[in-house]
Protein backbone atom coordinates (compact mmCIF):
# COMPACT_ATOMS: atom_id res chain seq x y z
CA UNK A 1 0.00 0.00 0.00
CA UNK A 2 3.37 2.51 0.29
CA UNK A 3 3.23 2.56 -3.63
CA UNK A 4 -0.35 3.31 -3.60
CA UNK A 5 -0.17 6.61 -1.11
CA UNK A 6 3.13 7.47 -2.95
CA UNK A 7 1.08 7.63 -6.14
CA UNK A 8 -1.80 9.13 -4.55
CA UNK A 9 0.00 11.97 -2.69
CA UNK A 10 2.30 12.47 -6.06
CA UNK A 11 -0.64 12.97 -8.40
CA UNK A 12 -0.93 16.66 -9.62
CA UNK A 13 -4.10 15.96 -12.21
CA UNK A 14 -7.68 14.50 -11.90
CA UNK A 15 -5.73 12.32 -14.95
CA UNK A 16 -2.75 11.07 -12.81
CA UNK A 17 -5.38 10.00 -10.20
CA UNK A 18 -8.00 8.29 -12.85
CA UNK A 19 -4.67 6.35 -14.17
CA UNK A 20 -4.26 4.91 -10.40
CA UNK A 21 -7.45 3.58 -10.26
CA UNK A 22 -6.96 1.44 -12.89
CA UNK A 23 -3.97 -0.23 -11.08
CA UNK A 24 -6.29 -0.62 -7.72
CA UNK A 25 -9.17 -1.19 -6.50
CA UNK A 26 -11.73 1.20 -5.00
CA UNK A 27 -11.56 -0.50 -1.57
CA UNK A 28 -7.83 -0.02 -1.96
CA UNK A 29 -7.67 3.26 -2.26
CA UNK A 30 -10.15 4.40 0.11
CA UNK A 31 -8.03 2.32 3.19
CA UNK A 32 -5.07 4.56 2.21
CA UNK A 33 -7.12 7.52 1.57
CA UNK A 34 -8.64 6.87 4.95
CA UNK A 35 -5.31 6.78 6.43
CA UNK A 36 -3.81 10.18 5.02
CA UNK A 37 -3.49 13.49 6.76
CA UNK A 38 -6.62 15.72 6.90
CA UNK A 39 -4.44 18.36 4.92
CA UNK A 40 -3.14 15.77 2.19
CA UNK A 41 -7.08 14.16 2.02
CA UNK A 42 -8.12 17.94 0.94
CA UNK A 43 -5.61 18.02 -1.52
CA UNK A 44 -6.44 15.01 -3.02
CA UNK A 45 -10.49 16.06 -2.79
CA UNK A 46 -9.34 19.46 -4.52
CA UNK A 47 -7.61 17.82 -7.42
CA UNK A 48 -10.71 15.46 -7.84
CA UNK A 49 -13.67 18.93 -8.03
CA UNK A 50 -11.20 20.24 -11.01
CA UNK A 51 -12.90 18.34 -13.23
């Protein structure tokens, strides 16, 4: 799961996270998502409403 919350706090475009998803699976990503900081889970949210 370190790759996965590398990935996830790397990812700069709503495309860079779309590409993870394909590697993992929903459930996946939401138990790292789950386990980031508050700070880095708004980041992440904010990337997401730029679509």
């Amino acid at each position: 799961m370190t790759k996965l919350k590398l990935a996830m706090l790397e990812a700069e475009t709503v495309g860079e996270l779309a590409a993870i998803i394909i590697d993992y699976t929903h459930e996946e990503m939401m138990l790292v998502f789950d386990e980031l900081e508050w700070e880095q889970q708004a980041r992440i949210k904010d990337i997401w409403k730029s679509i």
